[in-house]
Each structure stands twice: as structure tokens, then as C-alpha cells.
N, C-alpha and C. Protein backbone atom coordinates (compact mmCIF):
# COMPACT_ATOMS: atom_id res chain seq x y z
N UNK A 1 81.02 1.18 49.08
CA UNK A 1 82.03 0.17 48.80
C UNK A 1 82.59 -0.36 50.12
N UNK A 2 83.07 -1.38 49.79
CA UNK A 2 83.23 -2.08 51.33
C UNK A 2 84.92 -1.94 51.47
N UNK A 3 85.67 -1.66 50.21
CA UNK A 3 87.14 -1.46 50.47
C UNK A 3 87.54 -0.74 51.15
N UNK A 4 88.71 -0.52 52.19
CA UNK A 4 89.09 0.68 53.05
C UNK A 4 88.45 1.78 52.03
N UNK A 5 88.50 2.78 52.32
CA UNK A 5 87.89 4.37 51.63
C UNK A 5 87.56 4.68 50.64
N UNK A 6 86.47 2.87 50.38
CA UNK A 6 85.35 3.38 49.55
C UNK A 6 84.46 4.34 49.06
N UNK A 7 84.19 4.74 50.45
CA UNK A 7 83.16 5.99 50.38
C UNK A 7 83.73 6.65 49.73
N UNK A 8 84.86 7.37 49.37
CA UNK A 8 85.24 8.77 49.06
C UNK A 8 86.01 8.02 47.19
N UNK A 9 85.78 7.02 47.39
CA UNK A 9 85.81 6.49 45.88
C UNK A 9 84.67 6.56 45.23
N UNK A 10 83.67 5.77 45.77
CA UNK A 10 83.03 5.58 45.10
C UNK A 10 81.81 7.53 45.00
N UNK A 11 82.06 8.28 45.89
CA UNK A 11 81.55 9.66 45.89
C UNK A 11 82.39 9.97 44.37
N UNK A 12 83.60 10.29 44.43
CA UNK A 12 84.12 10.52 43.44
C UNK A 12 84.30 10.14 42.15
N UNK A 13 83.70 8.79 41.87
CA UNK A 13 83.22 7.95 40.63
C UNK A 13 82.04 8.34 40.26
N UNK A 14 81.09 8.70 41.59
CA UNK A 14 79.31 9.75 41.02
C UNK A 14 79.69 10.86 40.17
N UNK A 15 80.48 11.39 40.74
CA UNK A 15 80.76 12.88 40.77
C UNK A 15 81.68 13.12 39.33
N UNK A 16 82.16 12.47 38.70
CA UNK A 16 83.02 11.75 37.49
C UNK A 16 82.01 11.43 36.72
N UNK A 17 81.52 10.27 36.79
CA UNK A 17 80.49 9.57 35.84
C UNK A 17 79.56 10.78 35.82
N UNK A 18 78.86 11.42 35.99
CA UNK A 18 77.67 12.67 36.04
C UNK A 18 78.74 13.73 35.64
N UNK A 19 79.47 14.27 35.68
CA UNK A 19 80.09 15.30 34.94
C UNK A 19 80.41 14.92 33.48
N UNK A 20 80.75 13.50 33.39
CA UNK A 20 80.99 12.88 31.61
C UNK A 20 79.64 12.53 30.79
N UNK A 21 78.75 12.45 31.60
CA UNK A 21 76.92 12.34 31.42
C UNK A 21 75.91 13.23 30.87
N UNK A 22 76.74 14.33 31.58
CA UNK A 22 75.87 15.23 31.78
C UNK A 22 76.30 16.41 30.54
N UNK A 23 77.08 16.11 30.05
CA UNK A 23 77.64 17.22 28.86
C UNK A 23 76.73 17.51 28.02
N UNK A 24 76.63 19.05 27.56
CA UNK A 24 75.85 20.06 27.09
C UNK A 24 75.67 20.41 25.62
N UNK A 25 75.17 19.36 24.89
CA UNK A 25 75.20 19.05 23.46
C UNK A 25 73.69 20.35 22.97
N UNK A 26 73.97 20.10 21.43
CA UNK A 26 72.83 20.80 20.87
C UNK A 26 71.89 21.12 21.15
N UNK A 27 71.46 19.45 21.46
CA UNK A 27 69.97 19.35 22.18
C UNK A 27 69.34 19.74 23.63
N UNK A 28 70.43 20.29 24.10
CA UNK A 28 70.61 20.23 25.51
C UNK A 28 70.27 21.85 25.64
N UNK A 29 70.95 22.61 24.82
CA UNK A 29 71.14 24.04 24.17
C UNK A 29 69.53 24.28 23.74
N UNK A 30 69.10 24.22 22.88
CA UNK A 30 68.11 24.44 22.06
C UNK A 30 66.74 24.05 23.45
N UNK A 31 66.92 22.82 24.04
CA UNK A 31 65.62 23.30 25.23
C UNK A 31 66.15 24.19 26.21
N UNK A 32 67.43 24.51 26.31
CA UNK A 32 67.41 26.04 27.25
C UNK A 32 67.10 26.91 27.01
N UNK A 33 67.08 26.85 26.04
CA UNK A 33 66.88 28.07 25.41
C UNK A 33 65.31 28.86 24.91
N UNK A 34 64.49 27.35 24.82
CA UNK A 34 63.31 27.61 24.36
C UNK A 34 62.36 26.70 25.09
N UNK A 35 62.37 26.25 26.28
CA UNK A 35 61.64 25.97 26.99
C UNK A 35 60.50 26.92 28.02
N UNK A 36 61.00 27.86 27.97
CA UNK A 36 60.02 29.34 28.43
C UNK A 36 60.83 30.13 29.88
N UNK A 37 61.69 29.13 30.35
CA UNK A 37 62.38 29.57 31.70
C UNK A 37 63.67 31.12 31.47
N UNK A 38 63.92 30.90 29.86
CA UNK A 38 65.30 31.24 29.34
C UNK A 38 64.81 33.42 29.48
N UNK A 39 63.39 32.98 28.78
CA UNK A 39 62.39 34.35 28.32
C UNK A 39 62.07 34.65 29.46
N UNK A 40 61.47 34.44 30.60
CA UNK A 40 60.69 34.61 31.73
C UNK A 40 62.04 35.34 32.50
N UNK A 41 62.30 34.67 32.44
CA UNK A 41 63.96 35.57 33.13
C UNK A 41 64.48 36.91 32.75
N UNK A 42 64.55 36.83 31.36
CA UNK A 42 64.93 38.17 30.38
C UNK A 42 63.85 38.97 30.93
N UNK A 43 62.59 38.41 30.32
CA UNK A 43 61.48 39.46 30.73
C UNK A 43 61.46 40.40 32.30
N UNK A 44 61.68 39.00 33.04
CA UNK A 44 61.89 39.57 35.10
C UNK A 44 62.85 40.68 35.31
N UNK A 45 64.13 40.37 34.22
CA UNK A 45 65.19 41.44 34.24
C UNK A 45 65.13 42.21 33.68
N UNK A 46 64.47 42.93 32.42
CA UNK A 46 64.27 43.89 31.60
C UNK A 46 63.57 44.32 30.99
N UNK A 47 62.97 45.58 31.14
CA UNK A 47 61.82 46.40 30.85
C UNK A 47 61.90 46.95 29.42
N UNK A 48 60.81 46.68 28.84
CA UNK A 48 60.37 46.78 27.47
C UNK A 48 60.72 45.71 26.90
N UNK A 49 60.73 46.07 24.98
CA UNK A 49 60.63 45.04 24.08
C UNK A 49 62.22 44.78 23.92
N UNK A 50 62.25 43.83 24.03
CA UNK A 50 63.60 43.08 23.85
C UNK A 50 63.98 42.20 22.78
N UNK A 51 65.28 42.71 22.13
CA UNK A 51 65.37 42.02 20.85
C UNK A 51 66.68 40.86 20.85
N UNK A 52 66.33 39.64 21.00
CA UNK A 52 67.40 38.64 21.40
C UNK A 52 68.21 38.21 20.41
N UNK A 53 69.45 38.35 20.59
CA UNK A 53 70.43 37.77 19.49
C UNK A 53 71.53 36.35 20.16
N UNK A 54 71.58 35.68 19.48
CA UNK A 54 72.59 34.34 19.79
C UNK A 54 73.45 34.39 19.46
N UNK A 55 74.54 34.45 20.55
CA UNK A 55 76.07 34.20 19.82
C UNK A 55 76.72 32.71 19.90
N UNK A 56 76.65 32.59 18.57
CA UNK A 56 76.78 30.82 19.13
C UNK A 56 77.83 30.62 17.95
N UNK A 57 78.36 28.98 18.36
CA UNK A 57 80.12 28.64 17.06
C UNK A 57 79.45 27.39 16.92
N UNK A 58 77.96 27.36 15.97
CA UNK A 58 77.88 25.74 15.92
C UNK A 58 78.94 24.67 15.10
N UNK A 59 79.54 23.73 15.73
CA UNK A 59 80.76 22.88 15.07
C UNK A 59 80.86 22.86 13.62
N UNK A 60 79.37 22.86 13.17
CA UNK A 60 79.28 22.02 11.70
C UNK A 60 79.88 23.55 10.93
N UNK A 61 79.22 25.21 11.56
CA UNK A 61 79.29 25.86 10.52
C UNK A 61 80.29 26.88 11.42
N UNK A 62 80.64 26.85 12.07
CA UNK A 62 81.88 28.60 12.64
C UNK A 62 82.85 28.07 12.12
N UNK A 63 83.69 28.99 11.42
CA UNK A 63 84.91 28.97 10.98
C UNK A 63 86.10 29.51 11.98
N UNK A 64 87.39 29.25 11.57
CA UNK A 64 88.08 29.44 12.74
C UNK A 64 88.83 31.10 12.31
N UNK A 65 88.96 31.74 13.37
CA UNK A 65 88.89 33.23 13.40
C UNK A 65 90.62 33.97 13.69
N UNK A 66 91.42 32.46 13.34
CA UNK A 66 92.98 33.31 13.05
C UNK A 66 93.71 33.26 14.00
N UNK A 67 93.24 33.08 15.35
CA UNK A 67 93.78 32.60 16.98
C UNK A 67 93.64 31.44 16.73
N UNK A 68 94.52 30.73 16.45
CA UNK A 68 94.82 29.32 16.56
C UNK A 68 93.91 28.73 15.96
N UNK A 69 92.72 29.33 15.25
CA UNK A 69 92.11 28.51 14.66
C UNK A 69 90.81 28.48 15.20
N UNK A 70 90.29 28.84 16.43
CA UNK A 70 89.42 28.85 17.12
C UNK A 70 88.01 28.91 16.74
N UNK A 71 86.54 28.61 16.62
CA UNK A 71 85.54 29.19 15.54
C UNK A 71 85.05 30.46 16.41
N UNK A 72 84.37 30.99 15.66
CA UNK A 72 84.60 32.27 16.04
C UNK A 72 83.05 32.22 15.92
N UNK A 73 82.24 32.99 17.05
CA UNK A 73 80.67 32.68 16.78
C UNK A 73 79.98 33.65 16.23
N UNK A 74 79.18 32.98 16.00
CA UNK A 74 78.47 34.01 14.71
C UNK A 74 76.67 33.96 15.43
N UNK A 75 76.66 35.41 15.05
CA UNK A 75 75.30 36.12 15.61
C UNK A 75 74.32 36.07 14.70
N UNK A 76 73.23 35.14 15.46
CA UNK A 76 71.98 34.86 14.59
C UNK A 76 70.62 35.86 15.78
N UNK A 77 70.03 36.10 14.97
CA UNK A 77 68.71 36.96 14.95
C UNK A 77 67.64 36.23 16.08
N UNK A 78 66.67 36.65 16.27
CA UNK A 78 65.31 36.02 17.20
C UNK A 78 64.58 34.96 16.35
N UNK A 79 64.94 35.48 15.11
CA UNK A 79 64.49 34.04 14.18
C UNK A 79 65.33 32.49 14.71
N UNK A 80 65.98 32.86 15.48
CA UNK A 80 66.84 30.72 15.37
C UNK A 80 65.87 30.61 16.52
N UNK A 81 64.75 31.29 17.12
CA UNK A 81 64.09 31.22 18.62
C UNK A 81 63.34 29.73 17.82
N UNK A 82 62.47 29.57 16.82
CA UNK A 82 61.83 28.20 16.27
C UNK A 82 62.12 27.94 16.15
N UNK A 83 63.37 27.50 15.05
CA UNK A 83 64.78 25.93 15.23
C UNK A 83 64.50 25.44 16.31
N UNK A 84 65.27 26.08 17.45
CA UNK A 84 65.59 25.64 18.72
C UNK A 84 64.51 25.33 19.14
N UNK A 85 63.04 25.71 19.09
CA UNK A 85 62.58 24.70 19.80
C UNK A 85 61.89 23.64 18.67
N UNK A 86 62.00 23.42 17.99
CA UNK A 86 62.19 22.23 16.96
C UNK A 86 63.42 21.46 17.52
N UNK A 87 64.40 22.03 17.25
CA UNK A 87 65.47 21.56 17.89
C UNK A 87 64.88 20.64 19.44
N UNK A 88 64.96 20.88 20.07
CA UNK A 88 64.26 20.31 21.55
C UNK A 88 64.03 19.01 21.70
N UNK A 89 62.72 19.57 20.39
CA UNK A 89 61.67 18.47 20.30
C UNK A 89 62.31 16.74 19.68
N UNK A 90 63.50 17.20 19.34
CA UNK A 90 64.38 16.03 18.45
C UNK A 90 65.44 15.33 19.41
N UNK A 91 65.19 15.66 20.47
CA UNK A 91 66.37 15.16 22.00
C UNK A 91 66.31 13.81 21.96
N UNK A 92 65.46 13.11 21.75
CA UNK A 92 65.20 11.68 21.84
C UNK A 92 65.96 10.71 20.25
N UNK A 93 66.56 12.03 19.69
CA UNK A 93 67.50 11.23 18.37
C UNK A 93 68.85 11.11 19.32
N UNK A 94 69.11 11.59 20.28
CA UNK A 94 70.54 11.66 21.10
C UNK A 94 70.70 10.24 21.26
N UNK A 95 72.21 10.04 20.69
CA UNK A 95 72.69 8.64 21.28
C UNK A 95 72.21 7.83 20.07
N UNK A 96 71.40 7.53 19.12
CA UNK A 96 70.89 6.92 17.80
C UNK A 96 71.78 7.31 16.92
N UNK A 97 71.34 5.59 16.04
CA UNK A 97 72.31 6.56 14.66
C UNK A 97 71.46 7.37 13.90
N UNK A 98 70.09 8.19 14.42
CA UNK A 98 69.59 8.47 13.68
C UNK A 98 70.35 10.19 14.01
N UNK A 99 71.09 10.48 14.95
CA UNK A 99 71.60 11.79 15.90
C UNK A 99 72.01 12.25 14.54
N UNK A 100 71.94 13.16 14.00
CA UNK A 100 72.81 14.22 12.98
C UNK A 100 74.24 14.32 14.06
N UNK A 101 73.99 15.04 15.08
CA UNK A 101 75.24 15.94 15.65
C UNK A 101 76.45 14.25 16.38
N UNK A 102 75.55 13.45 16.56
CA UNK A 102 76.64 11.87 16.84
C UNK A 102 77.31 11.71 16.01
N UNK A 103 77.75 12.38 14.88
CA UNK A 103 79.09 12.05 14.14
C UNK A 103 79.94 13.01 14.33
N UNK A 104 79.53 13.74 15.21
CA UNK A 104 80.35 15.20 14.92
C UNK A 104 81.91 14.53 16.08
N UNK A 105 83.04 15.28 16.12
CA UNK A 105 84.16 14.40 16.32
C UNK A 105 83.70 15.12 17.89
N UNK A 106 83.35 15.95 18.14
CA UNK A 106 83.38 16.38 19.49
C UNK A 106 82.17 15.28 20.27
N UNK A 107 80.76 15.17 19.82
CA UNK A 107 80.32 14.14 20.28
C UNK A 107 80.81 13.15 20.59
N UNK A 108 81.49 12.28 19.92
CA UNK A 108 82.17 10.95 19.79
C UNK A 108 83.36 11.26 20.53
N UNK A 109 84.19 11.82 21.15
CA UNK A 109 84.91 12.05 22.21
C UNK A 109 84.18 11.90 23.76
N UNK A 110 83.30 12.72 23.72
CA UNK A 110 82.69 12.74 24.89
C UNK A 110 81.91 11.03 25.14
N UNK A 111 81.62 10.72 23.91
CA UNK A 111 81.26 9.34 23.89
C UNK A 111 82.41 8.62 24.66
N UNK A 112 83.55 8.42 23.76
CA UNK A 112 84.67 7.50 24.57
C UNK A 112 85.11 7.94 26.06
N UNK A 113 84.77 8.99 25.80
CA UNK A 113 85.40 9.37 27.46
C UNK A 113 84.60 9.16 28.54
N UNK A 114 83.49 8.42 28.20
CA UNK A 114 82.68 7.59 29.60
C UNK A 114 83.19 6.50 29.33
N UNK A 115 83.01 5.37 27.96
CA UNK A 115 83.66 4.63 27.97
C UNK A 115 85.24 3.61 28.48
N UNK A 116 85.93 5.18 28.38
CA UNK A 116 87.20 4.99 29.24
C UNK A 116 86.65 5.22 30.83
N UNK A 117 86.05 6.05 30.87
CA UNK A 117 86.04 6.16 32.26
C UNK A 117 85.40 5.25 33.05
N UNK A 118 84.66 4.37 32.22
CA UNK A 118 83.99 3.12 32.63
C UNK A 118 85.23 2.53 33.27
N UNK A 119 85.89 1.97 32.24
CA UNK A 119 87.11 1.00 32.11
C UNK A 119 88.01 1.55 33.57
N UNK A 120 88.16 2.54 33.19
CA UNK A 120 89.00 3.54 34.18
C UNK A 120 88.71 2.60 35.99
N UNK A 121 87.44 2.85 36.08
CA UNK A 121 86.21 2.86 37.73
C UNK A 121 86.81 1.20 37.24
N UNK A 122 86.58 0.34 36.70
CA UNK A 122 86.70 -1.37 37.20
C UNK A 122 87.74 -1.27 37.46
N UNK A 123 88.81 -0.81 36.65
CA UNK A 123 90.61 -1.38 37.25
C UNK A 123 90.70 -0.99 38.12
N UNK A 124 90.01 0.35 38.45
CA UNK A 124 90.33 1.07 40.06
C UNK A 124 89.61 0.49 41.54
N UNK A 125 88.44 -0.17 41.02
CA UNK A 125 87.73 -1.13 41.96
C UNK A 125 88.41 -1.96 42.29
N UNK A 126 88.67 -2.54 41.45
CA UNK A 126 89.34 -4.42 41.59
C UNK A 126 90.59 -4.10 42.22
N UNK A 127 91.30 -2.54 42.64
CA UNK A 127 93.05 -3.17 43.04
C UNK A 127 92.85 -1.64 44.34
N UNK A 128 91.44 -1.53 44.68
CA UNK A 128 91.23 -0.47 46.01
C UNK A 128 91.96 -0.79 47.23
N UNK A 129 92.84 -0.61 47.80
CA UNK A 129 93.47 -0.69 49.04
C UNK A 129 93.09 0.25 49.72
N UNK A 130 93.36 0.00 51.30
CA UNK A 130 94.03 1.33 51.94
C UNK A 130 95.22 2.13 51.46
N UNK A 131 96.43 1.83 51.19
CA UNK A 131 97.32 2.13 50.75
C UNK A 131 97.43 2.85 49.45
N UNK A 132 96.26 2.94 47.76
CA UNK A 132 96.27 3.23 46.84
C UNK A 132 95.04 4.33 46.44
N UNK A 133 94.08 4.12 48.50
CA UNK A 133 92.92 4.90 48.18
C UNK A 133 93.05 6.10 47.52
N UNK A 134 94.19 6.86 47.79
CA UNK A 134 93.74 9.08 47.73
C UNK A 134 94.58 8.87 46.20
N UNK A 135 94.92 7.81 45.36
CA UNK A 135 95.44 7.70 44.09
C UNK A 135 94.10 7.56 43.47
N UNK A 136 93.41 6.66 43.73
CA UNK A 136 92.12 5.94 42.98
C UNK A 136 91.16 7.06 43.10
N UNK A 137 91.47 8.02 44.11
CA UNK A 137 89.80 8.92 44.19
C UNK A 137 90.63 10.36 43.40
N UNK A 138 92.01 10.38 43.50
CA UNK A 138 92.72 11.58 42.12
C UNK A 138 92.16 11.22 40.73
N UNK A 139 92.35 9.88 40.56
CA UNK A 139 92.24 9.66 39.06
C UNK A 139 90.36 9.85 38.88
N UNK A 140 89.98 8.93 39.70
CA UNK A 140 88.41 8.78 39.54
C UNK A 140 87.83 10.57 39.65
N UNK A 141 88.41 11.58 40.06
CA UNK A 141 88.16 12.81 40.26
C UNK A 141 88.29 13.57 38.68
N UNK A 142 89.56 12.68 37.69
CA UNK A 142 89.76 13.98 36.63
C UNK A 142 89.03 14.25 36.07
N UNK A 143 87.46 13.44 35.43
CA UNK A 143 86.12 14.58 34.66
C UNK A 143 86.27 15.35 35.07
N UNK A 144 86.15 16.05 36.92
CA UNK A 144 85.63 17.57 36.92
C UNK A 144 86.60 18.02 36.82
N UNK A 145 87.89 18.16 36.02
CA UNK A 145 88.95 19.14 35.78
C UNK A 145 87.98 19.76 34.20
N UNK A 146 87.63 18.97 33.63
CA UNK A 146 87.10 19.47 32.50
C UNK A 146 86.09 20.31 32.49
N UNK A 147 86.30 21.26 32.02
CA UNK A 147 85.37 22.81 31.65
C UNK A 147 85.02 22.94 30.31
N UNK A 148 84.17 24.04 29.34
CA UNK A 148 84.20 24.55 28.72
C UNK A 148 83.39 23.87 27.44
N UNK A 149 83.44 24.12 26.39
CA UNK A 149 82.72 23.76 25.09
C UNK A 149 83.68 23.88 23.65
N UNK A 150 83.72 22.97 23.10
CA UNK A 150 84.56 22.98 21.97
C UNK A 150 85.96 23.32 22.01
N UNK A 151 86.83 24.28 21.42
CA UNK A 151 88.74 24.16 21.64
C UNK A 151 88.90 23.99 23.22
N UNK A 152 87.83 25.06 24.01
CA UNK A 152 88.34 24.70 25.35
C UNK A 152 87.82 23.39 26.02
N UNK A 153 87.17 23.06 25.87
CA UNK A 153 87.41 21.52 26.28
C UNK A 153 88.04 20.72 25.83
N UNK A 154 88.55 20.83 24.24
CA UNK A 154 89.47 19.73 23.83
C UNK A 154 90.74 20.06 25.15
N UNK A 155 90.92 21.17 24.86
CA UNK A 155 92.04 22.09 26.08
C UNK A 155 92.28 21.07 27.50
N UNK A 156 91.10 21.07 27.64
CA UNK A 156 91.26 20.35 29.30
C UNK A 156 90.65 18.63 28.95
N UNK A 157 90.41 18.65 27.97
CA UNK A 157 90.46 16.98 28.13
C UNK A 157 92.05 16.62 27.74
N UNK A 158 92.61 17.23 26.50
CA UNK A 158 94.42 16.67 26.86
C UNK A 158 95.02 17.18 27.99
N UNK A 159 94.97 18.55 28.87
CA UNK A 159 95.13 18.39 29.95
C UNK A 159 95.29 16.80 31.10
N UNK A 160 93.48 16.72 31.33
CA UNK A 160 93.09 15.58 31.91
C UNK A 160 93.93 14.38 31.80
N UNK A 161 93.93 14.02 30.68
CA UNK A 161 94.77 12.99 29.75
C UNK A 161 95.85 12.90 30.25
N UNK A 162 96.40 13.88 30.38
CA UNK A 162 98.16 13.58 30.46
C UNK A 162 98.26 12.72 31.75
N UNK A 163 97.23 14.01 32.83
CA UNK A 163 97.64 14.20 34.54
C UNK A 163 96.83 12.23 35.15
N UNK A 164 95.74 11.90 33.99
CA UNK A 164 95.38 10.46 34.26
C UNK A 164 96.68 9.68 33.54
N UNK A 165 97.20 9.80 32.71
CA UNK A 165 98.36 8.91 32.29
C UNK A 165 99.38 8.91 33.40
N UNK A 166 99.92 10.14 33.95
CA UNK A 166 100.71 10.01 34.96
C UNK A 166 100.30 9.09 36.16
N UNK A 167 98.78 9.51 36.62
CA UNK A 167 98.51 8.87 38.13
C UNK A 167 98.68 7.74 37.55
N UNK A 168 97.95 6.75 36.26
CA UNK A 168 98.05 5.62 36.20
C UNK A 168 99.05 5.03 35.89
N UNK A 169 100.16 5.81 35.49
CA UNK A 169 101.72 4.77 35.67
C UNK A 169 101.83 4.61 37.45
N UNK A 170 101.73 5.50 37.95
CA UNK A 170 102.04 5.05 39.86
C UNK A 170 100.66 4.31 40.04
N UNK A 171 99.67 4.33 39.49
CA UNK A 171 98.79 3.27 39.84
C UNK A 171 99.08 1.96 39.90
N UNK A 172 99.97 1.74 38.52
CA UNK A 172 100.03 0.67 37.97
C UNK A 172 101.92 -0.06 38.75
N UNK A 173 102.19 0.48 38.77
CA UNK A 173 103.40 1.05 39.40
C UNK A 173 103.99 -0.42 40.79
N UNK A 174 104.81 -0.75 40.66
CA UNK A 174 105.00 -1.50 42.20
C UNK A 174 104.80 -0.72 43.33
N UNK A 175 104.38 -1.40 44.40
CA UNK A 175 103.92 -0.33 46.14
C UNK A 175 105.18 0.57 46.26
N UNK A 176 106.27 0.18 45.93
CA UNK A 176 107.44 0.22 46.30
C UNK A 176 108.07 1.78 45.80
N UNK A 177 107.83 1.37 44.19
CA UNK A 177 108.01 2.78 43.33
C UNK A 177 106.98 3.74 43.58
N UNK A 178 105.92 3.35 44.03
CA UNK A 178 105.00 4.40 44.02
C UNK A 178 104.64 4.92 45.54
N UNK A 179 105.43 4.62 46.15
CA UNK A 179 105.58 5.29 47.73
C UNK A 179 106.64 6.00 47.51
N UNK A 180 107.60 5.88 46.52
CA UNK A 180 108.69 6.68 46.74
C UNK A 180 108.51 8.01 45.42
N UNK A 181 107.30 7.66 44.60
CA UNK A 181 106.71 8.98 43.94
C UNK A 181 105.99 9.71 44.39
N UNK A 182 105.62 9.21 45.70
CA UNK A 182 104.66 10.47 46.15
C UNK A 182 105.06 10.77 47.41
């Protein structure tokens, strides 16, 4: 970027956009799992026959376990080893309306939240100063506050939420008020 301290904007808009990109859906799961790298490993680490169990909270079916509600995961056998890679093989429904798991409310979050973060990167382009740079590369930074899979990521995306609502009132903010907020 050619604005005073572009560079460390626009690093931090990669580094944002690829953390909201890159999120770890079904399909994403199911070829880790059964692409041959997952076994080869187990095998490198442990001697004899090994009997693999999955502890997994898939959205559609874990119920929530009394802590707030949380799903609570449930242990499936070496049998889900063929799903999953069936599963795999179906990666190319991602993003279609043909996706089963694209209606699920957690998909469709992660959906809008590039979307915003699209929106987010132009307003922050178009008003880059020297003066507003280490604001624009805070906000353009909050994807990687987000961790985790299901309650805990809802967790740190309202987190996120709040701490981007704040920067963007002093974003939005006169020079004036927002030299004297920070």
C-alpha cells in the first residue's frame, strides 16, 4: 500500500482475511482425518494394533451437557473412519447450496464474518493516514483473536465484536476525540 504504514496494514489484512478463510469446517475434518497422514502418525507413535475412537460434538447431533448448555461430544467407534472419507470426497459441495452443513448457523457466521471483514479492509483503506495507522492495523488484526470451534468461538467472536465496535467508534471518531482516547 502506498499510504503512510501500509505495509503493516495491509500484512495485517493477509493475516485477518486467511484466518476468516481458513476455518475448519466438516469437510476440512473428515480429510484430516482420513487422508492417510492422520494413521501414519498414530502408527510412527504406537506399537501394535490400535483401536481409534472420535470424540467429536457434531452441531447437527451433540446435545448440550448442563454447563451452560455446551454439546458435549460423543464417542464414535473406527467405523466413522469411511464416512469421513466419503465425507472428504464431498469438499467441493463447500460454499453451494448444494453444502448440507451451509445452513448450519455456525457456517453462516463464519460466512458473514469475511463479509464484514471485507467491508471492514475498504473503510479502513479509503481513510489510512499516518495518524490512524496502529488503529487500522488493531482493528484489521481482530480475526486472529478468534480461537476455538463451536460455544468457544461463538465466545471470542462476541469478544472480537465488542473490542472492533469500540476501535471503530475512535475510528470513526473526530482526530480530535480520538487523540484524546488513546
Amino acid at each position: 500500500m502506498r499510504a503512510p504504514g501500509g505495509e503493516a496494514f495491509a500484512k495485517a489484512v493477509a493475516r485477518g482475511l486467511c484466518k476468516l478463510m481458513a476455518y475448519k469446517d466438516e469437510y476440512e475434518v473428515a480429510r484430516l482425518y482420513s487422508d492417510g497422514a492422520f494413521a501414519a502418525e498414530l502408527n510412527d507413535a504406537f506399537d501394535g494394533d490400535l483401536k481409534i475412537t472420535f470424540h467429536l460434538a457434531p452441531t447437527w447431533l451433540a446435545r448440550g451437557d448442563g454447563r451452560g448448555g455446551e454439546p458435549k461430544k460423543i464417542v464414535f467407534g473406527p467405523w466413522l473412519a469411511t464416512p469421513l472419507r466419503l465425507l472428504a470426497k464431498f469438499r467441493r459441495l463447500r460454499g453451494t447450496r448444494f453444502d448440507p452443513f451451509g445452513y448450519l448457523a455456525e457456517r453462516r457466521v463464519e460466512r458473514a464474518l469475511i463479509a464484514d471483514y471485507e467491508a471492514l479492509v475498504a473503510e479502513l483503506g479509503s481513510g489510512l493516514t499516518r495518524d490512524n495507522r496502529d488503529l487500522a492495523v488493531a482493528l484489521a488484526a481482530l480475526p486472529e483473536t478468534i480461537r476455538g470451534y463451536g460455544p468457544v468461538k461463538a465466545r471470542a467472536i462476541a469478544a472480537g465484536d465488542a473490542e472492533r465496535r469500540r476501535l471503530l467508534d475512535l475510528w470513526r471518531a473526530p482526530p480530535e476525540r480520538r487523540q484524546a482516547a488513546e
